[in-house]
C-alpha atoms as a PDB file:
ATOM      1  CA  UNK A   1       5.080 -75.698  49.154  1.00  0.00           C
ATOM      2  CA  UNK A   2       3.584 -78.979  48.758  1.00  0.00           C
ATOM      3  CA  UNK A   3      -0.136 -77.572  49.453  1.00  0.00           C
ATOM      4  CA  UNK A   4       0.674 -74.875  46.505  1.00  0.00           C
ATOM      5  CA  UNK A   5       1.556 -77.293  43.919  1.00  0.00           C
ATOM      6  CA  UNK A   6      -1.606 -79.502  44.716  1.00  0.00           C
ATOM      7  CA  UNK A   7      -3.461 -76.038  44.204  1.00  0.00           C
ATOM      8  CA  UNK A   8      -1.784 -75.622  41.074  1.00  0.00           C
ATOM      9  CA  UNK A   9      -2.206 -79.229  39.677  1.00  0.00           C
ATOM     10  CA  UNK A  10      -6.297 -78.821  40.542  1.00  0.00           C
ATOM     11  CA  UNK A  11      -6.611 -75.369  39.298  1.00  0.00           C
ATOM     12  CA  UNK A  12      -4.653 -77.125  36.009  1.00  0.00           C
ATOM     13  CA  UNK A  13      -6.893 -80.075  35.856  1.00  0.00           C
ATOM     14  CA  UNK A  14     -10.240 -77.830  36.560  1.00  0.00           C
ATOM     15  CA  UNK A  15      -9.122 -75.542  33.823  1.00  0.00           C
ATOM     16  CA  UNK A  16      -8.491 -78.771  31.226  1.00  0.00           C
ATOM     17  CA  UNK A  17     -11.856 -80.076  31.980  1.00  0.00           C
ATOM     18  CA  UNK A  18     -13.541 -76.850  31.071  1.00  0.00           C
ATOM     19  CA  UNK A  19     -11.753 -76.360  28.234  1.00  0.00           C
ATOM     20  CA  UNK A  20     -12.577 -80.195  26.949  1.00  0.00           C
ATOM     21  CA  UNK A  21     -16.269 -79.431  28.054  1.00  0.00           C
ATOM     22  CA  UNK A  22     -16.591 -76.191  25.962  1.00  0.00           C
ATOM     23  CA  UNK A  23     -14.899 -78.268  22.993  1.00  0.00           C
ATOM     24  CA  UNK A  24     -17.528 -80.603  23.606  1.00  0.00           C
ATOM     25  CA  UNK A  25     -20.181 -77.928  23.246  1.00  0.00           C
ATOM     26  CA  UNK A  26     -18.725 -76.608  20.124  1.00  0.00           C
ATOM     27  CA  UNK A  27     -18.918 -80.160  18.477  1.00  0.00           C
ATOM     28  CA  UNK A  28     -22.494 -80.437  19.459  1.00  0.00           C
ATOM     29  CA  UNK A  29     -23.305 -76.858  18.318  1.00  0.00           C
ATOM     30  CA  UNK A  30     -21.844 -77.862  14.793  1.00  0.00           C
ATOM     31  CA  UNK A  31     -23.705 -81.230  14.529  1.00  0.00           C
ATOM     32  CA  UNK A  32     -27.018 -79.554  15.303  1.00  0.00           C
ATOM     33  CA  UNK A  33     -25.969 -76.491  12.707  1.00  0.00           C
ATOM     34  CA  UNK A  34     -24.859 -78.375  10.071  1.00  0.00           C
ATOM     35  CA  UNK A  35     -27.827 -80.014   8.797  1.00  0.00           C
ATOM     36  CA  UNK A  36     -29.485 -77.294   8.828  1.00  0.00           C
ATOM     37  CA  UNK A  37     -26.785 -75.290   7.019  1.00  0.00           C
ATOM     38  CA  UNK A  38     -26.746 -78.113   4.310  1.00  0.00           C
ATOM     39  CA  UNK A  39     -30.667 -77.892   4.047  1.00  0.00           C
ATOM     40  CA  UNK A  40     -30.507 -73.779   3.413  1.00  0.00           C
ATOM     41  CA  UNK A  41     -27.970 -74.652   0.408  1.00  0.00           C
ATOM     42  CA  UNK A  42     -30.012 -77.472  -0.766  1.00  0.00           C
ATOM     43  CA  UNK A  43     -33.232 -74.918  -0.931  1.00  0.00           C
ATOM     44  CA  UNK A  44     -30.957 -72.619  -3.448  1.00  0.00           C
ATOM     45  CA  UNK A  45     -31.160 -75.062  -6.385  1.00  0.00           C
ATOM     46  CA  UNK A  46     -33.858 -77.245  -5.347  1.00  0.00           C
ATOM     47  CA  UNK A  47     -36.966 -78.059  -3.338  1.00  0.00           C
ATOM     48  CA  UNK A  48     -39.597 -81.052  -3.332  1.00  0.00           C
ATOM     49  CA  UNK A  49     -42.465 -78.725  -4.579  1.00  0.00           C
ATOM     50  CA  UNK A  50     -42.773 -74.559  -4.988  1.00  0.00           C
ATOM     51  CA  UNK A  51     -42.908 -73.112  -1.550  1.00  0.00           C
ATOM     52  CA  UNK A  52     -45.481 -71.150  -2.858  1.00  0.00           C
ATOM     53  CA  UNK A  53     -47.533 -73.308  -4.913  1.00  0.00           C
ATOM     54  CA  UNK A  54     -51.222 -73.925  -3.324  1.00  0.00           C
ATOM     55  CA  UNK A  55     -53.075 -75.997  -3.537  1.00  0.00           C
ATOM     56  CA  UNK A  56     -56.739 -76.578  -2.105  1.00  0.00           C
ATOM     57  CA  UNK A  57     -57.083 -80.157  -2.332  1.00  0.00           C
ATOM     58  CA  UNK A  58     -53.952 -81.054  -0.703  1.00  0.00           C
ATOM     59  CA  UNK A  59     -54.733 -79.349   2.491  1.00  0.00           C
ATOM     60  CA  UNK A  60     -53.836 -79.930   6.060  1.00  0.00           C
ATOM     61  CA  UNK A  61     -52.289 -83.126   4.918  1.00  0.00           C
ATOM     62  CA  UNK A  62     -49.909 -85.232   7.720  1.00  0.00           C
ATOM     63  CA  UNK A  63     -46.579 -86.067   7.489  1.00  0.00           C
ATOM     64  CA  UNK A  64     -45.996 -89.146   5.174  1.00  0.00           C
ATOM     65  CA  UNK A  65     -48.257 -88.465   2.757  1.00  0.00           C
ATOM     66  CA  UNK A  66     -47.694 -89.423  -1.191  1.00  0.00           C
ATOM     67  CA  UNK A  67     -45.650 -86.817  -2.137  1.00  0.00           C
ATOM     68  CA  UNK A  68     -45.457 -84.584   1.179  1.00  0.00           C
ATOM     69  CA  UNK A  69     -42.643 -85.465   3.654  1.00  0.00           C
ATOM     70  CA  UNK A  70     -43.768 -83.603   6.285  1.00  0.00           C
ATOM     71  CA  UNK A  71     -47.241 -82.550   4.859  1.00  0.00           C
ATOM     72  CA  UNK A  72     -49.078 -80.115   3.542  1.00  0.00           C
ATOM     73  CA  UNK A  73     -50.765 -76.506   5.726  1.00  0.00           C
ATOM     74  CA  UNK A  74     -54.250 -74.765   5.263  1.00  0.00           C
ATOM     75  CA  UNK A  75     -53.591 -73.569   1.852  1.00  0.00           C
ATOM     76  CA  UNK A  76     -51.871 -76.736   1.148  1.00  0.00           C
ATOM     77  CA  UNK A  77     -47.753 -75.786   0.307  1.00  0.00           C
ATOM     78  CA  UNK A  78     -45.475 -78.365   0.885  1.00  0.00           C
ATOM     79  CA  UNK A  79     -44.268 -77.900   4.610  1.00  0.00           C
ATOM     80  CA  UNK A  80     -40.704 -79.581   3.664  1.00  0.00           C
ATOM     81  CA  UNK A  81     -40.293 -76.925   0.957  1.00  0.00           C
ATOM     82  CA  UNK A  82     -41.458 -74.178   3.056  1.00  0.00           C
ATOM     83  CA  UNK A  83     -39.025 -75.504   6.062  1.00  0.00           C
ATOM     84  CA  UNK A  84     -35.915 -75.141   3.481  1.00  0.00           C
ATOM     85  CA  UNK A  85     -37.443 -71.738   1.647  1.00  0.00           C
ATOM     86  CA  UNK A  86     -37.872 -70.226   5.280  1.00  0.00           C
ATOM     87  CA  UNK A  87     -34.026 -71.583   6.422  1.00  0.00           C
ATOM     88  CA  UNK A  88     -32.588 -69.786   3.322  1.00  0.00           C
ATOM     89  CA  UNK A  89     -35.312 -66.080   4.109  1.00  0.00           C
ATOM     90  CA  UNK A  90     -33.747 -66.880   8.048  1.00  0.00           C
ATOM     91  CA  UNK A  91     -30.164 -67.110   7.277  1.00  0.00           C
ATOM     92  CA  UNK A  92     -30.093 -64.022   4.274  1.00  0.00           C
ATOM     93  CA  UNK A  93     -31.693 -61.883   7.340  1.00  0.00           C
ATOM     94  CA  UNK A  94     -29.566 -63.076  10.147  1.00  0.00           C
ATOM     95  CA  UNK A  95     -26.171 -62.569   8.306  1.00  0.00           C
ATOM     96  CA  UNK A  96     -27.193 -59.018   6.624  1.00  0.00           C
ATOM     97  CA  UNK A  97     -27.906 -58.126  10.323  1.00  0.00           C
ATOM     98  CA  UNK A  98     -25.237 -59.467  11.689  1.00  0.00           C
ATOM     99  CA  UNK A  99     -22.903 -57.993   8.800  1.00  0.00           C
ATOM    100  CA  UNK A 100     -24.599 -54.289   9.269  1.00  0.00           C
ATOM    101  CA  UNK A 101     -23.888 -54.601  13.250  1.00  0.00           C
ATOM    102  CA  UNK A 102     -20.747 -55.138  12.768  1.00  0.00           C
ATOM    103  CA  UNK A 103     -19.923 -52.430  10.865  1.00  0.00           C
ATOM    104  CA  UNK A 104     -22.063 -50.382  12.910  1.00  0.00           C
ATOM    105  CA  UNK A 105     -20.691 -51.498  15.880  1.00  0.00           C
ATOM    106  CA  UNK A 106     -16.861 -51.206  15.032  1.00  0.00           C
ATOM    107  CA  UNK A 107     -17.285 -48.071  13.201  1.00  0.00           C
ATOM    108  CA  UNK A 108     -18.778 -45.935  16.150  1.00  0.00           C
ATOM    109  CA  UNK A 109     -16.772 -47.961  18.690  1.00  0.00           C
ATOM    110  CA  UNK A 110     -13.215 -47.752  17.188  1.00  0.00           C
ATOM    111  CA  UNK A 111     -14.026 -43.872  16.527  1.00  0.00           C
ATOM    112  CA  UNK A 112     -15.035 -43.486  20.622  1.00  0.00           C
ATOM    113  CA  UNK A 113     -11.787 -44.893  21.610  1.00  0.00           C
ATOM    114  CA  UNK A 114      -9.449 -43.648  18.900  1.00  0.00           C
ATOM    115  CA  UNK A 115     -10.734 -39.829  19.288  1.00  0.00           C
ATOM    116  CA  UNK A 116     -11.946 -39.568  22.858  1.00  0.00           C
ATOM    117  CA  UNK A 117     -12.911 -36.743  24.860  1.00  0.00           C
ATOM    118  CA  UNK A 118     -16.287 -35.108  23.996  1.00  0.00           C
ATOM    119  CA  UNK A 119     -16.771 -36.820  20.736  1.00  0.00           C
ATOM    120  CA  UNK A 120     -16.311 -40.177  22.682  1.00  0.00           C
ATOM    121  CA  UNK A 121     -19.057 -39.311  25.534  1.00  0.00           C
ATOM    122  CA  UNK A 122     -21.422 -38.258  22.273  1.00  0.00           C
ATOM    123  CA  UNK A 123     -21.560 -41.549  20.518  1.00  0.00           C
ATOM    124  CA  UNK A 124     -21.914 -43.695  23.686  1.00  0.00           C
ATOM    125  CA  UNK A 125     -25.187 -41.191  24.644  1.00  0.00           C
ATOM    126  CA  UNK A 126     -26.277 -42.047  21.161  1.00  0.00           C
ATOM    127  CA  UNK A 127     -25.236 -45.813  21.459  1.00  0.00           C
ATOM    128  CA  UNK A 128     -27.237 -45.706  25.293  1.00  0.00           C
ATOM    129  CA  UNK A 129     -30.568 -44.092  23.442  1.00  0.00           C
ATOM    130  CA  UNK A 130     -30.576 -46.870  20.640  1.00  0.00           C
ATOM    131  CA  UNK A 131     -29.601 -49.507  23.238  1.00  0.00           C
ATOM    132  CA  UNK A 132     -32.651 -48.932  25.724  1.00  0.00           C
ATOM    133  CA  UNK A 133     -34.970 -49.932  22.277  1.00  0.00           C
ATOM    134  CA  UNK A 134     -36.038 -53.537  21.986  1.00  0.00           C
ATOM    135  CA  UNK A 135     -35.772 -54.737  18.541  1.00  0.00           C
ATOM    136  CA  UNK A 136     -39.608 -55.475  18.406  1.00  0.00           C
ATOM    137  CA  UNK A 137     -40.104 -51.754  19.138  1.00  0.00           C
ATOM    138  CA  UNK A 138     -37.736 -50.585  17.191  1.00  0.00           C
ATOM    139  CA  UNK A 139     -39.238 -52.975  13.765  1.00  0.00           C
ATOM    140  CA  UNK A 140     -42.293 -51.586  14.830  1.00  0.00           C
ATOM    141  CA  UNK A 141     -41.322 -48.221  14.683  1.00  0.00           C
ATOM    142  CA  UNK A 142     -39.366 -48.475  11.163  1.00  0.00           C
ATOM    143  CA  UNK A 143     -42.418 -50.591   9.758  1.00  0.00           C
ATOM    144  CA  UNK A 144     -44.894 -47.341  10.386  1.00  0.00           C
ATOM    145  CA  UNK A 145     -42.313 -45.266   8.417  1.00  0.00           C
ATOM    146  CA  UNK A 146     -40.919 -47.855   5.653  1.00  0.00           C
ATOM    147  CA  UNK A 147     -43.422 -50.257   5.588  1.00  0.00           C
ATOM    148  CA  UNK A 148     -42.819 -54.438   6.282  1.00  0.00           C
ATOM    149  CA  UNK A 149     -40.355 -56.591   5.191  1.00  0.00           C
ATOM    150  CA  UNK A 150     -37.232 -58.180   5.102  1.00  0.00           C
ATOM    151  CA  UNK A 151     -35.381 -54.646   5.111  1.00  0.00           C
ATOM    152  CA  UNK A 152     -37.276 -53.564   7.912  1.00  0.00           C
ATOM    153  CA  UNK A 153     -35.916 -56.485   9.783  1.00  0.00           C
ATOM    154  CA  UNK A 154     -32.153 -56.188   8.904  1.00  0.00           C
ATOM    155  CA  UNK A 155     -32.699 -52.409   9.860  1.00  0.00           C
ATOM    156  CA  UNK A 156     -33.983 -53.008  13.120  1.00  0.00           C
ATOM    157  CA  UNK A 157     -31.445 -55.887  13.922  1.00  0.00           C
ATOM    158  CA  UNK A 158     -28.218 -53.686  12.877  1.00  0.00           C
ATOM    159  CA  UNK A 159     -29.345 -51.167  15.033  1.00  0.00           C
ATOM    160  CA  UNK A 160     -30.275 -52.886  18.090  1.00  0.00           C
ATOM    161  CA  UNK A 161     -26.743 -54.933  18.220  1.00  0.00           C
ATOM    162  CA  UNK A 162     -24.664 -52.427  16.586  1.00  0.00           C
ATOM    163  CA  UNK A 163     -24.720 -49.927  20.453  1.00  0.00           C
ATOM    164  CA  UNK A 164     -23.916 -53.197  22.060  1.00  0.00           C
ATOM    165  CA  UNK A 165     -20.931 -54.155  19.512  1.00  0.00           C
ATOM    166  CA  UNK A 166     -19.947 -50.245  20.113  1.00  0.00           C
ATOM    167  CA  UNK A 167     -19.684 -50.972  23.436  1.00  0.00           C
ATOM    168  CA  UNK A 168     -17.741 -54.141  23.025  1.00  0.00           C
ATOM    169  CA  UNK A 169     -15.259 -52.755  20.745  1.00  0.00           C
ATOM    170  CA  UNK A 170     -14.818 -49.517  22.475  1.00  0.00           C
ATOM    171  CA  UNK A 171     -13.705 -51.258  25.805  1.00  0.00           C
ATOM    172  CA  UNK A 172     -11.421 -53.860  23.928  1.00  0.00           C
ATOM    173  CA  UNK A 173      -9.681 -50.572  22.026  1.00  0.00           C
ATOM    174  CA  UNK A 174      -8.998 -48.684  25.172  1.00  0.00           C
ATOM    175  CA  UNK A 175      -7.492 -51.631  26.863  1.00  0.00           C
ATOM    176  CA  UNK A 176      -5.319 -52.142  23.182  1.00  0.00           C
ATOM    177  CA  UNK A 177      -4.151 -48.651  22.915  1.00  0.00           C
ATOM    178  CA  UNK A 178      -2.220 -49.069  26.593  1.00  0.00           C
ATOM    179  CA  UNK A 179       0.291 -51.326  25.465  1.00  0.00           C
ATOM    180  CA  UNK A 180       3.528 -50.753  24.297  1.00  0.00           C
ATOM    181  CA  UNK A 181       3.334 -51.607  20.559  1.00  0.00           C
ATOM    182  CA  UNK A 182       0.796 -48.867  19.990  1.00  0.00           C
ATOM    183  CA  UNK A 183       3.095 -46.313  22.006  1.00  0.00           C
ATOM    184  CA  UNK A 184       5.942 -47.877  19.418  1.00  0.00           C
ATOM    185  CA  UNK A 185       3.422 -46.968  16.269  1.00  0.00           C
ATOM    186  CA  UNK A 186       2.629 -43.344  17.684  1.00  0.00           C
ATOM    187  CA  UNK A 187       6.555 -42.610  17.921  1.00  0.00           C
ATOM    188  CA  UNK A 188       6.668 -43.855  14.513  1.00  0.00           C
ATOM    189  CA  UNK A 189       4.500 -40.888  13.592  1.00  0.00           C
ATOM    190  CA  UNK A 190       1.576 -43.210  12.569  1.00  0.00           C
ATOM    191  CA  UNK A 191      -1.768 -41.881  12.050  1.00  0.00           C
ATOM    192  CA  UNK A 192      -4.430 -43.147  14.130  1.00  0.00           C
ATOM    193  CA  UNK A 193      -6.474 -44.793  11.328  1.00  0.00           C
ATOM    194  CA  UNK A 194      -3.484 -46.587  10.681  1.00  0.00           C
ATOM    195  CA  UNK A 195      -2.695 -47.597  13.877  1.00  0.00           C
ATOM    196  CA  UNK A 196      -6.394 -48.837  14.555  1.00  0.00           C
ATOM    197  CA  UNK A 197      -6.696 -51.316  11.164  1.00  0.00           C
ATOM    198  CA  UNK A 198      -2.929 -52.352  11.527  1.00  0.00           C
ATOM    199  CA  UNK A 199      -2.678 -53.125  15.037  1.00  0.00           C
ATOM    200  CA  UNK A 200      -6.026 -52.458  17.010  1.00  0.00           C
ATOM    201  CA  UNK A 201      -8.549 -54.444  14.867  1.00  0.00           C
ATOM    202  CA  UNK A 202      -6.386 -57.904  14.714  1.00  0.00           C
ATOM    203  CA  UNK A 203      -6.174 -57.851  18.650  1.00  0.00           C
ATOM    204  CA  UNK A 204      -9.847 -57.411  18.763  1.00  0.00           C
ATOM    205  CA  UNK A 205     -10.593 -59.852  15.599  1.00  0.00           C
ATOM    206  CA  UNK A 206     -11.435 -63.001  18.350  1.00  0.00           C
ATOM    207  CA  UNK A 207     -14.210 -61.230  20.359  1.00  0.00           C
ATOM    208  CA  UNK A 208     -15.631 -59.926  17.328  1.00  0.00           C
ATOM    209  CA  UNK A 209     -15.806 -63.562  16.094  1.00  0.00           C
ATOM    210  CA  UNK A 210     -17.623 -64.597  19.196  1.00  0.00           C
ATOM    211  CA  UNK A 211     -19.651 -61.458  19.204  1.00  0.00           C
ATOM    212  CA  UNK A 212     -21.154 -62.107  15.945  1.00  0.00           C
ATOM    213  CA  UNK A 213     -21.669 -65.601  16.176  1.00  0.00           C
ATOM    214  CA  UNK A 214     -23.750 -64.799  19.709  1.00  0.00           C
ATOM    215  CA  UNK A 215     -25.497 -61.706  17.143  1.00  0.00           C
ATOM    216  CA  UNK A 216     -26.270 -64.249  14.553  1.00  0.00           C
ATOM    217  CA  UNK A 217     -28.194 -66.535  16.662  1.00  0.00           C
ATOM    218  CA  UNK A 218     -30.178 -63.582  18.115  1.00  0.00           C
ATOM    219  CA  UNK A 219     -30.437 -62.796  14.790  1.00  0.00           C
ATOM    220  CA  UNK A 220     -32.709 -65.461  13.721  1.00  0.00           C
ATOM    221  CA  UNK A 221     -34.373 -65.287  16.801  1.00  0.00           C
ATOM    222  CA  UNK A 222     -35.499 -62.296  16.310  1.00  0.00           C
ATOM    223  CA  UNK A 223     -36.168 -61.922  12.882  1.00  0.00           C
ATOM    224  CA  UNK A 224     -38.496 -65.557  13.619  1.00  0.00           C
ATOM    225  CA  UNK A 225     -39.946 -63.061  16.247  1.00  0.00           C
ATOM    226  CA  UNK A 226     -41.031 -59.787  13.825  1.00  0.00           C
ATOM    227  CA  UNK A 227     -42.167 -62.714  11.261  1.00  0.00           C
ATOM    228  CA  UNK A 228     -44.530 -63.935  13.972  1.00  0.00           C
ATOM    229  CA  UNK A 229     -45.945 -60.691  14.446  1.00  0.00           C
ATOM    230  CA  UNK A 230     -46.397 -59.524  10.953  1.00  0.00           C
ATOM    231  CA  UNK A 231     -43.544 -56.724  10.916  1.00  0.00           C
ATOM    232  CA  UNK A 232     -40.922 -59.227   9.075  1.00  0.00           C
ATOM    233  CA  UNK A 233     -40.887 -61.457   5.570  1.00  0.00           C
ATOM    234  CA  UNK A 234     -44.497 -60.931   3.888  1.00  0.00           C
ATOM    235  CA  UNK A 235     -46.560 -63.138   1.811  1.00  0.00           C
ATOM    236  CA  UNK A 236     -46.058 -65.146  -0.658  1.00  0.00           C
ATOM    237  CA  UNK A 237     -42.142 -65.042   1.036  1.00  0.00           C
ATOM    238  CA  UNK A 238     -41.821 -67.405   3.563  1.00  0.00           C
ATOM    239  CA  UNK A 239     -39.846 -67.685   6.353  1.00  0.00           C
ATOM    240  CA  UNK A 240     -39.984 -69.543  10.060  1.00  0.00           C
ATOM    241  CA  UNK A 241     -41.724 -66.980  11.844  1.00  0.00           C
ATOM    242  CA  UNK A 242     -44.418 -66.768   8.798  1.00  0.00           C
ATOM    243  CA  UNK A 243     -44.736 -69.994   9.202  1.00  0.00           C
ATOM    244  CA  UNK A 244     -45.429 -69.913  12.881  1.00  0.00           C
ATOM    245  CA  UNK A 245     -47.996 -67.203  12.224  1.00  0.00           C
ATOM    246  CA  UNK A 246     -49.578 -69.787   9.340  1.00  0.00           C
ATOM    247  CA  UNK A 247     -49.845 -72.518  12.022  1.00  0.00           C
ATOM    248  CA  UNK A 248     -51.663 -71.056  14.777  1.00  0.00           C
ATOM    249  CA  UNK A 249     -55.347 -70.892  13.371  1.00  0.00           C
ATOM    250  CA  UNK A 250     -54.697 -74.852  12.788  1.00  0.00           C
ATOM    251  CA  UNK A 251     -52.653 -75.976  15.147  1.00  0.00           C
ATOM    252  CA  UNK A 252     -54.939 -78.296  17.071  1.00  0.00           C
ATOM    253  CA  UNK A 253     -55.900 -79.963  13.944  1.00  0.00           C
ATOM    254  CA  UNK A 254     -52.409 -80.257  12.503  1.00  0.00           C
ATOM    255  CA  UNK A 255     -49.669 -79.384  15.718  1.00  0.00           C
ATOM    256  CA  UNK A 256     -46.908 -80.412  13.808  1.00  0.00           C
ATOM    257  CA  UNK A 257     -47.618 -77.115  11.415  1.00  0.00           C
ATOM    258  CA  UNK A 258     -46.278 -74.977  14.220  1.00  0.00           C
ATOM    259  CA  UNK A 259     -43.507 -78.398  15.480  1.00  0.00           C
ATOM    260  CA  UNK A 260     -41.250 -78.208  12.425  1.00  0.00           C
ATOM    261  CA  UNK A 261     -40.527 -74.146  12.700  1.00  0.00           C
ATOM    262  CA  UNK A 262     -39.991 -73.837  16.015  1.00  0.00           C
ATOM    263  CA  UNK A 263     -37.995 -77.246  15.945  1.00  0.00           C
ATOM    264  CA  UNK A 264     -36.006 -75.201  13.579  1.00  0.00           C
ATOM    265  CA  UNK A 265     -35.231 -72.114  14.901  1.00  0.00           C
ATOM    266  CA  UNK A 266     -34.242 -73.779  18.276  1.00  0.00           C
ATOM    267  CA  UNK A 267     -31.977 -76.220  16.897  1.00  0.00           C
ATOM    268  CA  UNK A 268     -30.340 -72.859  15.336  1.00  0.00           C
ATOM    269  CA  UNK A 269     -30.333 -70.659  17.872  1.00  0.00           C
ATOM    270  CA  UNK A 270     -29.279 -73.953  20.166  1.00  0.00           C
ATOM    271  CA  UNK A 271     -26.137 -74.808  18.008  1.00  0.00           C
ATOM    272  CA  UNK A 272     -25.405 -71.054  17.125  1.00  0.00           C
ATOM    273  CA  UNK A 273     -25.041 -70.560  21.391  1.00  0.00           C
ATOM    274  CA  UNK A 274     -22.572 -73.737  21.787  1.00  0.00           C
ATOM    275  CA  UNK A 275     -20.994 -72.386  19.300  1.00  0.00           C
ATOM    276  CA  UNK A 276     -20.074 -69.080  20.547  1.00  0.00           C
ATOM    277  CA  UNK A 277     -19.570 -70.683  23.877  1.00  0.00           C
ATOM    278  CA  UNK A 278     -16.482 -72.982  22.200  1.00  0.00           C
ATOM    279  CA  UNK A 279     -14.540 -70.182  20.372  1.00  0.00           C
ATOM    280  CA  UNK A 280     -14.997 -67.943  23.424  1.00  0.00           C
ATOM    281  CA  UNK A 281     -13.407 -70.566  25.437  1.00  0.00           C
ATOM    282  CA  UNK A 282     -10.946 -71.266  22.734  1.00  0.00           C
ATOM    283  CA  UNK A 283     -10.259 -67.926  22.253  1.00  0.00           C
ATOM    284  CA  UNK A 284      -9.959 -67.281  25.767  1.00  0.00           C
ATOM    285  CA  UNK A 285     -12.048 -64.147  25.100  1.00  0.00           C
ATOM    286  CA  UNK A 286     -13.523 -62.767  28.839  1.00  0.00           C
ATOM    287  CA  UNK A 287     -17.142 -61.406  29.702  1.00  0.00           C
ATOM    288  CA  UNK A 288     -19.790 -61.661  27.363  1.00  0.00           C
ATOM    289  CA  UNK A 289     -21.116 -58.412  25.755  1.00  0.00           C
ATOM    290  CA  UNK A 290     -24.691 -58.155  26.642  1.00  0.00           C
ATOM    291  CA  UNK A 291     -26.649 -58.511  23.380  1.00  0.00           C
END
C-alpha cells in the first residue's frame, strides 16, 4: 500500500512539473510574440520611412546610420520599415490561412462524422489526395493557373491544413457523439446540425485552439517560404520571404540584409510553437494532429 502511494505522490509531482514547465514555455512563447505583435500594429499607422521608397544613394547602408536603424538594402528602402511592412504582409497571410483551414477543416470533418457511411469514406479520399500535396507544390500549381500573390498563398495554405484539420475534427466528433449527452439530444428529436454546433463543436473548441495556433505558425513559415521562391507577395509588396529573396545577391556585403528576416520569422514561428505547446498542456488536449 505504502509502495502505491509513493507511486502516486511521484506520478503527482512528475505531472506538476510538466505542467509548470509547459507554463513556462507559454510565457516565453508570449514574450518572444509580443514584440513582434506590437511592431505589426505599429506598421498600420506608422513607419520610419515608405517601405517602398528607393533610393539610390542610400544604398547598402549598415545599421546605425543617420536616419536608418537597421540600414538601408540594394535599392536602398529602409530595412526597419520593410521589417514592420513585411510583419503586417506575414501576419494578414498567416491568419486568412489559418481562418480558411479552419473552416475547411471543420466543415468537411464535422460532415464525415455527423453523416458517415459512404459519404464519410468520400471526403477522407478527397482529404488523403489534398494531404499527400506539399504546400510549395501545391502554390506552385495554383500560381500557373491564377498567377502570384498573396491569394495564391492563402489558397495554397487553406488547402494544405484544412485535410489535416478534417482529420482532427473528424476523430474528436466520433469520440463526442459516443457519450451520453448526445444520445440525450437524439431522443430529444434534435437534428444533427443542431446537435453538432450545440454540443459537438464546444467539446472540440480546445484542440481547435491548439490546432490553429500550431497552423498559424506554419503559416508564416510557409508563406516566408513561397515569398522566397517568387510564388508569394510580389513587388513593390513586401514581406519576410521577399525580403530574404532581396538579400541573397548581397548578402556577403551586407549579411545582416538576410539576419533581420529570418531573425523574424524564427522568433515567430519559435513563440507561435511554445505557445501551442502551453494551451495543449493546459488544455490537456492529447496527440498532436500532424500538420
Amino acid at each position: 500500500m505504502a509502495n502505491v502511494e509513493l507511486v502516486a505522490r511521484g506520478v503527482g509531482a512528475w505531472r506538476q512539473r510538466r505542467r509548470t514547465r509547459r507554463s513556462v514555455n507559454m510565457w516565453i512563447g508570449l514574450a518572444l510574440l509580443a514584440p513582434v505583435a506590437v511592431m505589426t500594429l505599429v506598421s498600420a499607422f506608422w513607419t520610419p520611412a515608405s517601405p517602398t521608397r528607393t533610393a539610390a544613394r542610400e544604398r547598402l547602408l549598415g545599421a546605425g546610420s543617420p536616419g536608418h536603424l537597421l540600414g538601408t538594402d540594394h535599392l536602398g528602402r529602409d530595412e526597419l520599415s520593410m521589417l514592420m511592412a513585411g510583419a503586417m504582409t506575414s501576419f494578414q497571410i498567416a491568419i486568412l490561412g489559418t481562418a480558411f483551414g479552419l473552416l475547411v477543416g471543420v466543415a468537411i470533418g464535422g460532415l464525415s462524422a455527423m453523416i458517415g457511411t459512404f459519404f464519410d469514406d468520400a471526403l477522407m479520399r478527397v482529404c488523403d489526395v489534398l494531404f499527400a500535396f506539399p504546400s510549395v507544390i501545391l502554390a506552385m500549381v495554383l500560381a500557373a493557373g491564377m498567377g502570384a500573390g498573396k491569394d495564391t498563398v492563402v489558397i495554397a495554405i487553406a488547402l494544405t491544413v484544412g485535410p489535416a484539420i478534417a482529420r482532427l475534427v473528424r476523430s474528436v466528433t466520433t469520440q463526442v457523439l459516443h457519450r451520453d449527452f448526445i444520445a440525450a439530444a437524439r431522443g430529444y428529436g434534435r437534428g444533427k446540425a443542431y446537435i453538432f454546433v450545440r454540443h459537438v463543436l464546444p467539446n472540440i473548441s480546445s484542440a481547435l485552439i491548439v490546432t490553429a495556433a500550431t497552423v498559424f505558425s506554419s503559416s508564416i513559415l510557409t508563406d516566408a517560404s513561397l515569398s522566397y521562391l517568387g510564388v508569394g507577395t510580389q513587388p513593390p509588396g513586401v514581406s519576410w520571404g521577399r525580403m530574404l529573396n532581396d538579400a541573397q545577391a548581397n548578402v556577403a556585403v551586407q549579411p545582416m540584409l538576410a539576419i533581420w528576416p529570418g531573425l523574424a520569422i524564427v522568433i515567430c514561428v519559435l513563440g507561435l510553437s511554445l505557445i501551442g505547446d502551453g494551451l495543449r498542456d493546459r488544455f490537456d488536449v492529447k496527440g498532436r494532429a500532424r500538420l
